[in-house]
Protein backbone atom coordinates (compact mmCIF):
# COMPACT_ATOMS: atom_id res chain seq x y z
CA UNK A 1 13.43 46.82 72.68
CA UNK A 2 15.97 49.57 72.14
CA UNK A 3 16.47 49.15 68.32
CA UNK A 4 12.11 49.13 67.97
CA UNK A 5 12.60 52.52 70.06
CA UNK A 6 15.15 53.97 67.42
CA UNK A 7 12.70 52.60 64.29
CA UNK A 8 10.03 54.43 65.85
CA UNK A 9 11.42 57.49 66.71
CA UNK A 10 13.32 57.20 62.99
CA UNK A 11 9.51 56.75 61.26
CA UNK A 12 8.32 59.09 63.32
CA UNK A 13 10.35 61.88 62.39
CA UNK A 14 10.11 60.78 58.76
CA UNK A 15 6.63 61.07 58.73
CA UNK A 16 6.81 64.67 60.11
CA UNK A 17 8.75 65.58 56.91
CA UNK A 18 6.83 64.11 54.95
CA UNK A 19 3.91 65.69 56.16
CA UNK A 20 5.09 69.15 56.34
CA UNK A 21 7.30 69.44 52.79
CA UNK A 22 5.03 66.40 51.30
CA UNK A 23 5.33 65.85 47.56
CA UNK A 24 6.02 69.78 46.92
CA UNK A 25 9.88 69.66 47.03
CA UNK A 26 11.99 67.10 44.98
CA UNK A 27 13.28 63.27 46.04
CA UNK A 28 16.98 64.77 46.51
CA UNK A 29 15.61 67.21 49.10
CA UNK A 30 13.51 65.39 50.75
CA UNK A 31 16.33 62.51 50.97
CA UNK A 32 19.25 65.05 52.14
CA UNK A 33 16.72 66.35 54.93
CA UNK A 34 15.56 62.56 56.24
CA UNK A 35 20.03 61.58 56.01
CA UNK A 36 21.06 65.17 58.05
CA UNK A 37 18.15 64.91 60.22
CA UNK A 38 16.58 61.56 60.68
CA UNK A 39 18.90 59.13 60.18
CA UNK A 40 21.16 60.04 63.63
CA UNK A 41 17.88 59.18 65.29
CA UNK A 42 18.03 55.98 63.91
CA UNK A 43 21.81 55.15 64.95
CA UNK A 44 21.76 57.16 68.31
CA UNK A 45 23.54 54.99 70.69
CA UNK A 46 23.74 52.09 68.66
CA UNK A 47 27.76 52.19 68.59
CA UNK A 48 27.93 51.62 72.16
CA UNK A 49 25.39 48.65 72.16
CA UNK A 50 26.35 45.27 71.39
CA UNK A 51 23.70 43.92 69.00
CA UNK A 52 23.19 40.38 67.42
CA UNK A 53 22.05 40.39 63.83
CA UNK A 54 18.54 39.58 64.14
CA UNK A 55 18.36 43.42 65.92
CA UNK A 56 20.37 44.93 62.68
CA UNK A 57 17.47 44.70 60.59
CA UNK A 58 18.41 49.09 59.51
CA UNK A 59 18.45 47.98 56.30
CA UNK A 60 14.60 46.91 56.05
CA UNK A 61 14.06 50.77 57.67
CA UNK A 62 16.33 52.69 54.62
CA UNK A 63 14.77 50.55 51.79
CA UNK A 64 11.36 51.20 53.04
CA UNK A 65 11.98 54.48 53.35
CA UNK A 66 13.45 54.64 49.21
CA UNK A 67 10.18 52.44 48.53
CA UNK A 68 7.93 55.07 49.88
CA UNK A 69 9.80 58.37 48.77
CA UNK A 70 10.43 56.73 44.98
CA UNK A 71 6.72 55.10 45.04
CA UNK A 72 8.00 51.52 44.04
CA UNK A 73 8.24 48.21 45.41
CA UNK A 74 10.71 47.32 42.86
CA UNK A 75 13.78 46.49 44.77
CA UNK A 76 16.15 46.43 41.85
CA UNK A 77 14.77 50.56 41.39
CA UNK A 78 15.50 50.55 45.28
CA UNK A 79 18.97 49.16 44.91
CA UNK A 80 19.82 51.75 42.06
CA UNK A 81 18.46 55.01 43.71
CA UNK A 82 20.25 54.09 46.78
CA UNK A 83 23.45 53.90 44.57
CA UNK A 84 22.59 56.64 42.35
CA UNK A 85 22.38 59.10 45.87
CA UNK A 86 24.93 57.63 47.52
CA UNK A 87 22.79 56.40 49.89
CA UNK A 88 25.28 54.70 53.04
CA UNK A 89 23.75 51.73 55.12
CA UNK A 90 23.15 51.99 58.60
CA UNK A 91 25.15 48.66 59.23
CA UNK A 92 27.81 50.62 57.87
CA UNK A 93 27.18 53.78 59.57
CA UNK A 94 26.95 51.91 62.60
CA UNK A 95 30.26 50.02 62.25
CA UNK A 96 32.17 53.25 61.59
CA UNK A 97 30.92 54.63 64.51
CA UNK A 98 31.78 51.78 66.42
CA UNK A 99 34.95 51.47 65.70
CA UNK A 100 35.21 55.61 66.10
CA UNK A 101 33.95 55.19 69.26
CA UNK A 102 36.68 52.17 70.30
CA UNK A 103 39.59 54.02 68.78
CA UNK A 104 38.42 57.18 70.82
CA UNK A 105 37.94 54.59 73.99
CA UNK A 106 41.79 53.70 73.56
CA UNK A 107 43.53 56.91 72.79
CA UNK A 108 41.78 58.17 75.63
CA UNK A 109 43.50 58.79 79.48
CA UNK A 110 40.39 58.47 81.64
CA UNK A 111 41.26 55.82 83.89
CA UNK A 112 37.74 54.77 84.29
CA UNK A 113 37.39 54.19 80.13
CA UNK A 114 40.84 51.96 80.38
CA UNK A 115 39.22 50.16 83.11
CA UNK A 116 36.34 49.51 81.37
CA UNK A 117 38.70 48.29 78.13
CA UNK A 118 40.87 45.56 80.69
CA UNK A 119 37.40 44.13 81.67
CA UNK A 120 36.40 43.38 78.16
């Protein structure tokens, strides 16, 4: 239910670009505003979720997205443009986060967040 939330909310805020800028300014803007803006809608609080991999299905969102901003279906054309812009996965976003969020967990002297830790 959560991760449909984040899709949503991710499309959603897609579409408003997309509406607003539309085809007038170029792919690499279009893509730098959907990665600074969008995309941490996407991920927010992901990293402190514990999700199976049916529910990391991100990827399906970014290559839809690079379908519809580089009018193909073509996912070898996909595959390259996300290469070519340096495009990051969200599985991989997500992980770094993750383990961000774990290293912060242990370096940290709350004693509730090193409770938490011992129960895990």
């Amino acid at each position: 239910m959560f991760i449909r939330q984040c899709k949503k909310s991710f499309y959603r805020c897609t579409n408003a670009i997309f509406g607003e800028i539309g085809r007038f300014a170029s792919e690499e803007v279009v893509l730098q505003l959907i990665i600074s803006k969008c995309l941490p809608i996407l991920l927010y609080g992901l990293e402190a979720r514990s999700l199976v991999k049916s529910q990391l299905s991100l990827e399906f969102v970014i290559n839809r997205l690079f379908m519809k901003l580089f009018r193909t279906n073509n996912m070898n054309i996909v595959k390259k443009c996300q290469t070519f812009f340096g495009c990051v996965m969200p599985g991989l976003l997500r992980k770094r986060r993750v383990d961000k969020l774990e290293t912060k967990m242990r370096t940290s002297d709350n004693i509730f967040v090193t409770m938490a830790l011992s129960m895990y």
